[in-house]
Protein backbone atom coordinates (compact mmCIF):
# COMPACT_ATOMS: atom_id res chain seq x y z
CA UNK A 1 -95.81 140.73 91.17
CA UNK A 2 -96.78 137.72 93.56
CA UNK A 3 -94.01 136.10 96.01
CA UNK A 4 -93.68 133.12 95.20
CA UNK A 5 -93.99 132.02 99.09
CA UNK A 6 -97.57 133.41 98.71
CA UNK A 7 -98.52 130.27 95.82
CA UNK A 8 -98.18 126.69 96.75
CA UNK A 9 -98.65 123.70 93.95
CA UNK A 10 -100.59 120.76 94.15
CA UNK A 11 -98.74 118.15 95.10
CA UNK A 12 -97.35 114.88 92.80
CA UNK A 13 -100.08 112.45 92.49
CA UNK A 14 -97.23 109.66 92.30
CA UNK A 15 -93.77 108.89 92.49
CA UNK A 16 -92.86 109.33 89.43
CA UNK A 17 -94.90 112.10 88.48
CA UNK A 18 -92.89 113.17 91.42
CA UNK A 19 -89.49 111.93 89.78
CA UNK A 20 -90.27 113.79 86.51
CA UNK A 21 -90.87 116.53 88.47
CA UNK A 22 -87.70 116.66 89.89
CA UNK A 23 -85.69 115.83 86.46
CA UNK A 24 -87.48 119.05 84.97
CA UNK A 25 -87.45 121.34 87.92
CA UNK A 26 -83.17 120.71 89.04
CA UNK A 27 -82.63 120.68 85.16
CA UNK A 28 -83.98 124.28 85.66
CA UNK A 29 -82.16 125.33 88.96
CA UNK A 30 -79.16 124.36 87.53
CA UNK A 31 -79.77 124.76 83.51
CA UNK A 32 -78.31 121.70 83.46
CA UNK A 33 -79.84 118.88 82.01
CA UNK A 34 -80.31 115.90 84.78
CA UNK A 35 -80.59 111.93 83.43
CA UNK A 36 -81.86 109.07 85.33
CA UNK A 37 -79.22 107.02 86.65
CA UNK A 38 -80.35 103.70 85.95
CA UNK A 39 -83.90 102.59 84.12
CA UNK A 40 -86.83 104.76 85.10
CA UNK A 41 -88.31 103.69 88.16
CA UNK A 42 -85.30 101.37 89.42
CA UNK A 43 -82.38 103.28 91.48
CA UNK A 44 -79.36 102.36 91.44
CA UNK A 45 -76.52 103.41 93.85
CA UNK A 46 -79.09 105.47 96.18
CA UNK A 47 -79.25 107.84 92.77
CA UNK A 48 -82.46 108.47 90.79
CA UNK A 49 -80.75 111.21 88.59
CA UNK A 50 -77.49 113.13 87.80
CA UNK A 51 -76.08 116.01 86.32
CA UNK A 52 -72.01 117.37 85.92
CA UNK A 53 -72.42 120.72 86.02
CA UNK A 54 -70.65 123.12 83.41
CA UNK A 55 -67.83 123.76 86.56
CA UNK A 56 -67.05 120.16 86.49
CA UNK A 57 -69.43 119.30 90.28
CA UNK A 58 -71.12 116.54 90.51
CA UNK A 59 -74.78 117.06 91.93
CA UNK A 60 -77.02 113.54 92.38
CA UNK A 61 -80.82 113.43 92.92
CA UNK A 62 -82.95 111.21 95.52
CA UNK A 63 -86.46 111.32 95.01
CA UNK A 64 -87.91 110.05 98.13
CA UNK A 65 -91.05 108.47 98.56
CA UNK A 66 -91.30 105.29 96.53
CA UNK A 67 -94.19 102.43 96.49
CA UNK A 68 -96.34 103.01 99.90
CA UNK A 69 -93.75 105.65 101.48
CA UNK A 70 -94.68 108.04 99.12
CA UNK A 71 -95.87 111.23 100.70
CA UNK A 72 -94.55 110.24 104.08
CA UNK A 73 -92.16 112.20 106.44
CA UNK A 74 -87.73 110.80 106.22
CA UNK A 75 -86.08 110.74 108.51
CA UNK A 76 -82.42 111.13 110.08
CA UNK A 77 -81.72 107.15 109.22
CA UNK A 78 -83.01 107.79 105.71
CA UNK A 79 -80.44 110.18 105.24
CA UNK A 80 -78.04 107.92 106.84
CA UNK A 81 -79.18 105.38 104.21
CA UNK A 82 -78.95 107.34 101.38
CA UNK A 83 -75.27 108.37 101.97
CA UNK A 84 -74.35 104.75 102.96
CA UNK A 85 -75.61 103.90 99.29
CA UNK A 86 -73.98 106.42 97.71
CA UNK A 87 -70.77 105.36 98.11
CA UNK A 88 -70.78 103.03 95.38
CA UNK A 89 -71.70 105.70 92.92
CA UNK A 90 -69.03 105.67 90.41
CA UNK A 91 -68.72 109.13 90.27
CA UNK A 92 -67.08 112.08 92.53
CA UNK A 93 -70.28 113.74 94.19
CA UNK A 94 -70.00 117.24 94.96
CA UNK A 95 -73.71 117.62 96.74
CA UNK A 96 -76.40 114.85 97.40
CA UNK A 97 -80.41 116.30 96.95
CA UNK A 98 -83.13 114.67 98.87
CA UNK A 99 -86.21 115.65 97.77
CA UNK A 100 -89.41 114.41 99.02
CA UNK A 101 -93.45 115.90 99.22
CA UNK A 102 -93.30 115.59 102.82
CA UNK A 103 -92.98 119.61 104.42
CA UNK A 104 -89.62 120.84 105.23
CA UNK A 105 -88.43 120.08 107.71
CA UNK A 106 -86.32 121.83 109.89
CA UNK A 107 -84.52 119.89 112.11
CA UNK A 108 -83.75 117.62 109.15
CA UNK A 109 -82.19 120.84 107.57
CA UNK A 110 -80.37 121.21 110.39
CA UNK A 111 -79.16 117.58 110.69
CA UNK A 112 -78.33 117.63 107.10
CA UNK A 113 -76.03 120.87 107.26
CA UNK A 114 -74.41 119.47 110.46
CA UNK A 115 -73.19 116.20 108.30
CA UNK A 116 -72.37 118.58 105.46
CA UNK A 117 -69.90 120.52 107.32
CA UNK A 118 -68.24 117.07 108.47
CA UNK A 119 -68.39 115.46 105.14
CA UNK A 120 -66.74 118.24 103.42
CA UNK A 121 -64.23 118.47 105.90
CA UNK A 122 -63.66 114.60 105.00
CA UNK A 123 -63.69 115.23 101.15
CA UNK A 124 -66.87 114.17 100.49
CA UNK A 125 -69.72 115.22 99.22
CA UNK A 126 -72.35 118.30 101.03
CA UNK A 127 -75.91 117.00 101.08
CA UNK A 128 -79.64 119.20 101.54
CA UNK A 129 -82.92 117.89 102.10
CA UNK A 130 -85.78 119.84 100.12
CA UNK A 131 -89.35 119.54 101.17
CA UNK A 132 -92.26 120.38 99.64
CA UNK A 133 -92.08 124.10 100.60
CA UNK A 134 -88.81 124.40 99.20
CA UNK A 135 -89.47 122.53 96.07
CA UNK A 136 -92.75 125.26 95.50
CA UNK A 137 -90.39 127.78 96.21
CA UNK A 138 -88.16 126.82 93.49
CA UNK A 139 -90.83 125.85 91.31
CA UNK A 140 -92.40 129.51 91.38
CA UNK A 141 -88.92 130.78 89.83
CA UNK A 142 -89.28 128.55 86.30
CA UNK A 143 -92.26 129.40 84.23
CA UNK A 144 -91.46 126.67 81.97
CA UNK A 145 -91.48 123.78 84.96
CA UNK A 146 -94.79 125.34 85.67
CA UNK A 147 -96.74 125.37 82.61
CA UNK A 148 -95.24 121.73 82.28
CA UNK A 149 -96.33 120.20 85.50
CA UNK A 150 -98.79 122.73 86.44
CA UNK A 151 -100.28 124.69 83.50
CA UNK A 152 -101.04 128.13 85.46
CA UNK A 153 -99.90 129.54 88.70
CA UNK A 154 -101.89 128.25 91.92
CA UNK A 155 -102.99 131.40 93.59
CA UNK A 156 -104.33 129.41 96.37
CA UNK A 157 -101.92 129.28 99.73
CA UNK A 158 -104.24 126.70 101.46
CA UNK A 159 -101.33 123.90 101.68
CA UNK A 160 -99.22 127.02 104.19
CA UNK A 161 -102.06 127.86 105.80
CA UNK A 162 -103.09 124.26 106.77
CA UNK A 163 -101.68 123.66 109.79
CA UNK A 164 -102.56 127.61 111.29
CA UNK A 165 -106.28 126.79 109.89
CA UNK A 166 -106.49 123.82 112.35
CA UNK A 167 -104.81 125.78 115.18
CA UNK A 168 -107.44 128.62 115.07
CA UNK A 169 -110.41 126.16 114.37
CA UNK A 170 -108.86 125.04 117.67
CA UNK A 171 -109.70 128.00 119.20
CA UNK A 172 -112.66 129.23 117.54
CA UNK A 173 -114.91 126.09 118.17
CA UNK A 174 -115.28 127.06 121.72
CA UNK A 175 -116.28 124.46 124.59
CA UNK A 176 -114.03 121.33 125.36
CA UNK A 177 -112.21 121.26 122.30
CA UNK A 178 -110.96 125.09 121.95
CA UNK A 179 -107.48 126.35 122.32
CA UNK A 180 -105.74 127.09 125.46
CA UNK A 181 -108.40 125.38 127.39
CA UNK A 182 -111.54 126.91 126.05
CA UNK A 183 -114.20 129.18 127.66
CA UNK A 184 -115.81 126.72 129.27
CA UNK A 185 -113.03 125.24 130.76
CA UNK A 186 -111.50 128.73 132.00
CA UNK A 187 -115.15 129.40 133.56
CA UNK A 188 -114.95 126.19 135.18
CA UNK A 189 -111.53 126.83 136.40
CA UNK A 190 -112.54 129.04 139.39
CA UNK A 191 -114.24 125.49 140.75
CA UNK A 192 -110.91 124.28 141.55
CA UNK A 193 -107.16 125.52 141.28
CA UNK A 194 -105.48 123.70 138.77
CA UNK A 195 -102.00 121.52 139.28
CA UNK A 196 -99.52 123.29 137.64
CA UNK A 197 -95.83 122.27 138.27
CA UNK A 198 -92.93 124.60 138.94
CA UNK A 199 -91.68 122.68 135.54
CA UNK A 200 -93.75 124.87 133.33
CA UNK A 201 -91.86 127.83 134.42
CA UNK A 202 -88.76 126.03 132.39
CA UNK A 203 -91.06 125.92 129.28
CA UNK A 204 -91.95 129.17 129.97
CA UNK A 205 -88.06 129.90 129.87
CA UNK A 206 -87.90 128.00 126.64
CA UNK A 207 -90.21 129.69 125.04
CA UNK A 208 -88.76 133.10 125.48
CA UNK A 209 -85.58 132.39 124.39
CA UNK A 210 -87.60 131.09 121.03
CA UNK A 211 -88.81 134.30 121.04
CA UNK A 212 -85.59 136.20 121.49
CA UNK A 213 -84.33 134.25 118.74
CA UNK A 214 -87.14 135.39 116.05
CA UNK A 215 -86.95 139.12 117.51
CA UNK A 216 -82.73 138.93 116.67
CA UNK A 217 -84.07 137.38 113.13
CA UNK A 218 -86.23 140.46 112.27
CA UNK A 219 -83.60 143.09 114.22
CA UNK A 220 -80.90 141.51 111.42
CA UNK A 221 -83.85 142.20 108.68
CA UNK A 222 -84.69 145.30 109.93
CA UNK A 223 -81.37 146.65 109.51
CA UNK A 224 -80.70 144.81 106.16
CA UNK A 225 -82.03 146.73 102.79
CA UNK A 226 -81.67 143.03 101.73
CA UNK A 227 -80.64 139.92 103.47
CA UNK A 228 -78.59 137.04 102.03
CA UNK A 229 -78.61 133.45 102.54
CA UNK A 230 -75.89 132.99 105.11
CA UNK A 231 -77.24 135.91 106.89
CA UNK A 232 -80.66 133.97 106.78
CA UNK A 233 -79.01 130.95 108.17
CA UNK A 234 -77.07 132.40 110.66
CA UNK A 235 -79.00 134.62 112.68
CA UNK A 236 -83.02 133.16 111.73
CA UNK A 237 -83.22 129.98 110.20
CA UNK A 238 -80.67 127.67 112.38
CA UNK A 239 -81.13 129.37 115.83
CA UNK A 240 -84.90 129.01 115.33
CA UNK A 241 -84.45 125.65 114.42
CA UNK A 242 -82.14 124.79 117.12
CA UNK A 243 -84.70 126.27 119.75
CA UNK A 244 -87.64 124.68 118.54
CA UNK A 245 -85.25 121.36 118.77
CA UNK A 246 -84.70 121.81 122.65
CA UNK A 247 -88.16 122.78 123.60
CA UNK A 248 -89.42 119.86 121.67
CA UNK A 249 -87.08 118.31 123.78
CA UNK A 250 -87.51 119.34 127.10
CA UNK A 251 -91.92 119.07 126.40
CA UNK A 252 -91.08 115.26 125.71
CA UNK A 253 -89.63 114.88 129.00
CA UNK A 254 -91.09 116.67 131.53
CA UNK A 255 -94.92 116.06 129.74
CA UNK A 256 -95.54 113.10 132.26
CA UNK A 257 -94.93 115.57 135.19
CA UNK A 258 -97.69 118.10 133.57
CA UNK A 259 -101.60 118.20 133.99
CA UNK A 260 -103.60 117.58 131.14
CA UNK A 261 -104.31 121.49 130.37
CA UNK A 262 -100.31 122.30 130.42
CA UNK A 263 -100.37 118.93 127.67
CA UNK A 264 -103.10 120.44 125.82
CA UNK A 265 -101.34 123.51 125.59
CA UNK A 266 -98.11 122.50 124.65
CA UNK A 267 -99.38 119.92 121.96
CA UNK A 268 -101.69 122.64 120.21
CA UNK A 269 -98.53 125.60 120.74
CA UNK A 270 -96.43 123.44 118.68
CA UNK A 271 -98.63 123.40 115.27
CA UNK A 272 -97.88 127.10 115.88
CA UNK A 273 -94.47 127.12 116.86
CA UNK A 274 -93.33 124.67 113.63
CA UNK A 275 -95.17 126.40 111.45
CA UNK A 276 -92.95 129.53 112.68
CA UNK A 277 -89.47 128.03 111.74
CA UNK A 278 -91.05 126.44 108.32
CA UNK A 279 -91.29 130.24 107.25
CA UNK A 280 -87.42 130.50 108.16
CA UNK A 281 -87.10 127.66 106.09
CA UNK A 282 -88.95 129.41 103.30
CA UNK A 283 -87.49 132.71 103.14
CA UNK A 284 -84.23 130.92 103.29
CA UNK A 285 -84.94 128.49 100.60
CA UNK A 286 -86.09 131.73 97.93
CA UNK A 287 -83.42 133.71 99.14
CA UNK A 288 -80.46 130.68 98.43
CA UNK A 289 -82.34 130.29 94.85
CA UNK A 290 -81.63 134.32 94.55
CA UNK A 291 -77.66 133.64 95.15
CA UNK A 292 -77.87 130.56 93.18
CA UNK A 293 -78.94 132.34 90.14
CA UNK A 294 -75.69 135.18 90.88
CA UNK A 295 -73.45 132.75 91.17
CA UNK A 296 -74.89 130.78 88.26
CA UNK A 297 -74.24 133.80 86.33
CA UNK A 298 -70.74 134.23 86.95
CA UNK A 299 -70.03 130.67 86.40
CA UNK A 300 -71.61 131.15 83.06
CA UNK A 301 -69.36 133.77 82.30
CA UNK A 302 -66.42 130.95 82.33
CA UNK A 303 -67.66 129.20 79.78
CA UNK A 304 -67.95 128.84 75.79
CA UNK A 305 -71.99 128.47 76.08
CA UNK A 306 -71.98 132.26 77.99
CA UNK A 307 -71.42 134.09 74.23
CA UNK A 308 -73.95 131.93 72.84
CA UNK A 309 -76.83 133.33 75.54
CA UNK A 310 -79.44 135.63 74.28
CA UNK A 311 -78.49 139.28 75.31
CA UNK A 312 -79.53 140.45 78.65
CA UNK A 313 -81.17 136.85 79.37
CA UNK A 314 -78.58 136.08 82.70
CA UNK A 315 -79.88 139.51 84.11
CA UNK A 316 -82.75 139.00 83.71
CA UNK A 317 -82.87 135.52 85.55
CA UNK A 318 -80.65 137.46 88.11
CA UNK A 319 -83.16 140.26 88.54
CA UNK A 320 -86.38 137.81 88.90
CA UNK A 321 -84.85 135.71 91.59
CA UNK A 322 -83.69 139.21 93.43
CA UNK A 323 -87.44 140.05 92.65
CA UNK A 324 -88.59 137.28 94.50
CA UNK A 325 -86.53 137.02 97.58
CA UNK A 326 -86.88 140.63 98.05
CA UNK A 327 -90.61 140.26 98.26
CA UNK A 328 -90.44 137.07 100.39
CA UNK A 329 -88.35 138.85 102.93
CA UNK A 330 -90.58 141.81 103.06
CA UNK A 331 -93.40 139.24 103.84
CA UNK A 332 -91.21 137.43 106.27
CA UNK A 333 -90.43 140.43 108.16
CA UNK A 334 -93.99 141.37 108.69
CA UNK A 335 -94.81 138.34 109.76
CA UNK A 336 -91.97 138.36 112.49
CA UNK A 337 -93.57 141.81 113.61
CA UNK A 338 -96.68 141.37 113.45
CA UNK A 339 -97.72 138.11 114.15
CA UNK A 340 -94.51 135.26 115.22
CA UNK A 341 -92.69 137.78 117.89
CA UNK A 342 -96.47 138.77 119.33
CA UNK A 343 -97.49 135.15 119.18
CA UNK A 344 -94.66 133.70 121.23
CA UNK A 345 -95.05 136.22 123.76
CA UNK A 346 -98.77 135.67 124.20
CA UNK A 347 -97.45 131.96 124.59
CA UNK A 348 -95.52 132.79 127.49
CA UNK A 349 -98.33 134.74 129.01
CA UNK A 350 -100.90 131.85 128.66
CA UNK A 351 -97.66 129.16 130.28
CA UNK A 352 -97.18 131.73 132.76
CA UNK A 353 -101.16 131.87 133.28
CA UNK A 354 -100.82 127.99 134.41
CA UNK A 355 -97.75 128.21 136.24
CA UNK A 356 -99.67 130.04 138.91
CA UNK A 357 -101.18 128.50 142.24
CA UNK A 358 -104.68 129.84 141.57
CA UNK A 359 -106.53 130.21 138.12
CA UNK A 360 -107.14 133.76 136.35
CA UNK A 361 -109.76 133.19 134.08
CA UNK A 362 -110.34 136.49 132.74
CA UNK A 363 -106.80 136.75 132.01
CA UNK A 364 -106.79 133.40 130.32
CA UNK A 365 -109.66 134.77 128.41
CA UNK A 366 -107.64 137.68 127.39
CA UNK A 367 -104.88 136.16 125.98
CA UNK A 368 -106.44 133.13 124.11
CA UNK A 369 -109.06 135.85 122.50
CA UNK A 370 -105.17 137.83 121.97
CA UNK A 371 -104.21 134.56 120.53
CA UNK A 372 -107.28 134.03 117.99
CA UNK A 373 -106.85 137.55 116.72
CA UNK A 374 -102.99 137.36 115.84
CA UNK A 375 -103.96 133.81 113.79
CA UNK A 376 -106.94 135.15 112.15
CA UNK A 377 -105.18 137.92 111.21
CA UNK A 378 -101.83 136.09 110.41
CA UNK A 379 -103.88 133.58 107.37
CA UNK A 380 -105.47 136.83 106.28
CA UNK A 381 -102.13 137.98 105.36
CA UNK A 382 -100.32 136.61 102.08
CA UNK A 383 -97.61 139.37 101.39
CA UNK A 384 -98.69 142.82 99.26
CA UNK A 385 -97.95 142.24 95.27
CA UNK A 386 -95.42 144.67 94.87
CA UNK A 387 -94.14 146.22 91.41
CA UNK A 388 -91.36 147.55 93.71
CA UNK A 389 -90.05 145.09 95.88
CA UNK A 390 -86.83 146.08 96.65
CA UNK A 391 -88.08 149.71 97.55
CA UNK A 392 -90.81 148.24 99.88
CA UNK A 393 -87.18 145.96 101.30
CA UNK A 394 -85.91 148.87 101.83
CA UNK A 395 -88.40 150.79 104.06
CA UNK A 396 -90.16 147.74 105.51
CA UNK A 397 -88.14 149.05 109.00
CA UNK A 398 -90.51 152.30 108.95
CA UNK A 399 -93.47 151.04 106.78
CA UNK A 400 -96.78 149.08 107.72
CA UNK A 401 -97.66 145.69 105.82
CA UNK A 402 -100.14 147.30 104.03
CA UNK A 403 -97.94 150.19 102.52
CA UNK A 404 -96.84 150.94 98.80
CA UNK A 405 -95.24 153.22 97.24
CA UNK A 406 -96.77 156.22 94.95
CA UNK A 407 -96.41 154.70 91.26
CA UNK A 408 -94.44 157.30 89.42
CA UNK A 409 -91.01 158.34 87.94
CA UNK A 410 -89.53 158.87 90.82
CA UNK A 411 -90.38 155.39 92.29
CA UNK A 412 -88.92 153.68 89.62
CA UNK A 413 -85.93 155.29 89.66
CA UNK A 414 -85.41 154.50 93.08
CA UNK A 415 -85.98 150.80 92.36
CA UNK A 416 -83.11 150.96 90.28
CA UNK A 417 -81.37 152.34 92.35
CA UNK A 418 -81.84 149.92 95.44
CA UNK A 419 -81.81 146.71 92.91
CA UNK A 420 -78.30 148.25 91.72
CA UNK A 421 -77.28 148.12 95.40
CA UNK A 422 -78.25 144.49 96.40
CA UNK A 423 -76.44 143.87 92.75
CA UNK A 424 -73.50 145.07 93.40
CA UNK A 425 -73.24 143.45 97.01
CA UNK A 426 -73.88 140.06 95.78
CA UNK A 427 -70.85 139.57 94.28
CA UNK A 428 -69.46 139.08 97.40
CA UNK A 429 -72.37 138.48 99.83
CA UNK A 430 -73.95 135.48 97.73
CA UNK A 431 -70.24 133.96 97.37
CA UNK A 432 -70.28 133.44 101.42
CA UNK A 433 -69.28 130.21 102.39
CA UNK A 434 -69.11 128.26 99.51
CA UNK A 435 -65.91 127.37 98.96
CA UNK A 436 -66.22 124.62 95.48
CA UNK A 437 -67.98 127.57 93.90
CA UNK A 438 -65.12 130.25 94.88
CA UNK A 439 -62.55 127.72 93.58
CA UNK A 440 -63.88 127.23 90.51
CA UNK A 441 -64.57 130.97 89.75
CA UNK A 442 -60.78 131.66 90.78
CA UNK A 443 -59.82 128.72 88.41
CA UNK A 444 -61.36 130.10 85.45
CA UNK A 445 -59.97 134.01 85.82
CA UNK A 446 -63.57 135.44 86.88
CA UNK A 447 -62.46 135.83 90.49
CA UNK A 448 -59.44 136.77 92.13
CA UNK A 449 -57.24 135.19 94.43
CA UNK A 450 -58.29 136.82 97.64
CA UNK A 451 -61.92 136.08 97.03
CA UNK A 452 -61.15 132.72 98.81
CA UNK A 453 -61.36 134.94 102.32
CA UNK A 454 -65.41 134.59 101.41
CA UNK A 455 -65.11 130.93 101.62
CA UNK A 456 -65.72 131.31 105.44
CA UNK A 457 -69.25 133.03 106.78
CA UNK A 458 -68.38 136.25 108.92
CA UNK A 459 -68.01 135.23 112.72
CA UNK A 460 -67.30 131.76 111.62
């Protein structure tokens, strides 16, 4: 099979192309038919669309992007906005979705789970921004939503590859415009020592602890057969976020105090360095669609519809989405190894190159040619197709990117047998931390009482 991460969409022409989109693919998600609130075209109340789900939740749609915004970044105040609208819906809202063609983005993620845990301490409702990454993501787990809107899978990943593409053409082209100053530049170097402020020995500082953060992320995979959601959030996703968040930070500031190689540098690092925590945002979004789909299946359980469902059809939905974020963390780990963890710490080096008094070009050479051979081979890589993805999971710790199993009885068997044990742990591990969902299983008979000790995260 093909992860999902490894195919991207084209994406909407229009906004509402885009809207329809996002009627068929949620309807999916949630196999729960969502209606426009309001006329098409017209919101009303902040809401494009709506849906109560069979457990009685509320879930609302935003479809960002109308008229000449359409295709552009939101922002913190449009999320502000949103909410601020959505108070006069005359409904109860369990969980707000922004969704917009823009890429994720994660310090928006990270904004928007900060004002969930406050809201939801208030009573109100949780609310998640979905990018275009995410929304592909999602879209690769409904055939139906594809041939629909798309007619065939895209087996192209050009739109995830974009923004590496123009970082290595960076350093490729050679001369004046090439990455981490160029050849030309480094030979002419040894004309003249270069400024470079004690400050970039703070970036320097920054960057390492950004690249601490991914090496925790792929220690926690590494020791994981599989890897849920909160796991995902907890100790890869956030952090990485968070870091990325300061560094940003701290460039913005201190840039004015930098010569104009350290700027170069630090502009043309951070195509690199986003693109890093969008793959957190990835994994994590395939992954959450994998415990959606459990807990999905257990809410279906509770209700009159459930002995109505075609035999086997819920385990089968299960299984795909396990499938799928099995495979995506197998390519996410790999990519952690071999490329993100290697590419932050070349980063250092080349910081650490112009933090010094005198120049080094040969060593500058060194690492940017280090640099160009991590990216080249980074866009090379789109995951392995893998008929056993949860046995690849499983020995990704002591296996190469390229590895795969023998096909044979004995490999199958022991697919079953590892899909059995992310199976059984997901009726507790994809429960983590959400507390409506708990409640409403407890309500019904399928849980029991004490299963409300998983409303809370571990360590939280």
């Amino acid at each position: 099979m093909t992860s999902p991460v490894a195919t991207d969409y084209p994406r909407s022409s229009s906004w509402q192309d885009f809207e329809r989109l996002c009627l068929a693919l949620m309807s999916a998600v949630h196999a729960t038919r969502f209606r426009r609130w309001g006329s098409a075209g017209q919101r009303k109340d902040g809401v494009d669309a709506w849906a109560k789900l069979p457990d009685g939740k509320v879930v609302v749609l935003r479809c960002e992007g109308r008229t000449e915004r359409f295709g552009q970044a939101i922002t913190k105040a449009d999320i502000d906005g949103a909410l601020a609208e959505l108070a006069s819906f005359p409904h109860p809202v369990g969980e707000c979705i922004l969704l917009t063609t823009a890429p994720d983005d994660a310090a928006l993620a990270a904004y928007a789970a900060g004002l969930t845990a406050s809201r939801k301490a208030a009573g109100q409702s949780a609310v998640a921004v979905w990018g275009w990454q995410t929304i592909v993501a999602h879209i690769g787990q409904h055939h139906k939503v594809q041939a629909a809107f798309y007619g065939h899978e895209v087996k192209s990943s050009g739109g995830r590859k974009l923004a590496l593409s123009a970082a290595l053409a960076l350093i490729v082209a050679g001369g004046a415009g090439s990455l981490f100053l160029g050849k030309n530049a480094i030979d002419a170097s040894t004309a003249r020592p270069q400024s470079a402020p004690a400050s970039v020995d703070d970036i320097v500082k920054s960057v390492e602890d950004l690249g601490n953060v991914y090496a925790r992320c792929q220690a926690v995979l590494d020791r994981n057969a599989f890897t849920f959601t909160h796991e995902l959030v907890r100790d890869c996703r956030d952090p990485a976020a968070k870091r990325l968040a300061e560094l940003t930070k701290k460039v913005d500031k201190q840039r004015a105090g930098f010569d104009q190689g350290v700027q170069a540098e630090l502009t043309r690092m951070a195509v690199i360095f986003n693109e890093d925590v969008r793959e957190a945002v990835v994994v994590t979004s395939v992954t959450h669609a994998f415990d959606n789909e459990v807990v999905q299946s257990l809410k279906r359980a509770c209700t009159p519809a459930a002995a109505k469902a075609p035999p086997g059809s819920t385990a089968a939905a299960v299984k795909k989405a396990g499938e799928a974020a099995a495979a995506a963390q197998v390519r996410y780990y790999y990519l952690l190894k071999d490329f993100i963890v290697p590419e932050l710490a070349t980063a250092k080096a080349i910081l650490q190159l112009h933090a010094r008094a005198t120049p080094a070009p040969e060593e500058m050479k060194t690492a940017a040619r280090r640099m160009e051979q991590l990216l080249t081979e980074r866009m090379a890589y789109t995951g392995t197709p893998a008929q056993w993805p949860f046995t690849l999971a499983a020995a990704k710790g002591t296996s190469t990117r390229d590895a795969a199993p023998g096909p044979g009885p004995e490999t199958d068997v022991a697919e079953a047998a590892h899909w059995r044990q992310v199976l059984a742990k997901s009726s507790t591990e994809s429960l983590r931390g959400r507390k409506d969902d708990i409640e409403a299983l407890v309500s019904c008979g399928a849980l029991k009482e004490g299963a409300r000790a998983l409303a809370q995260p571990p360590g939280a």
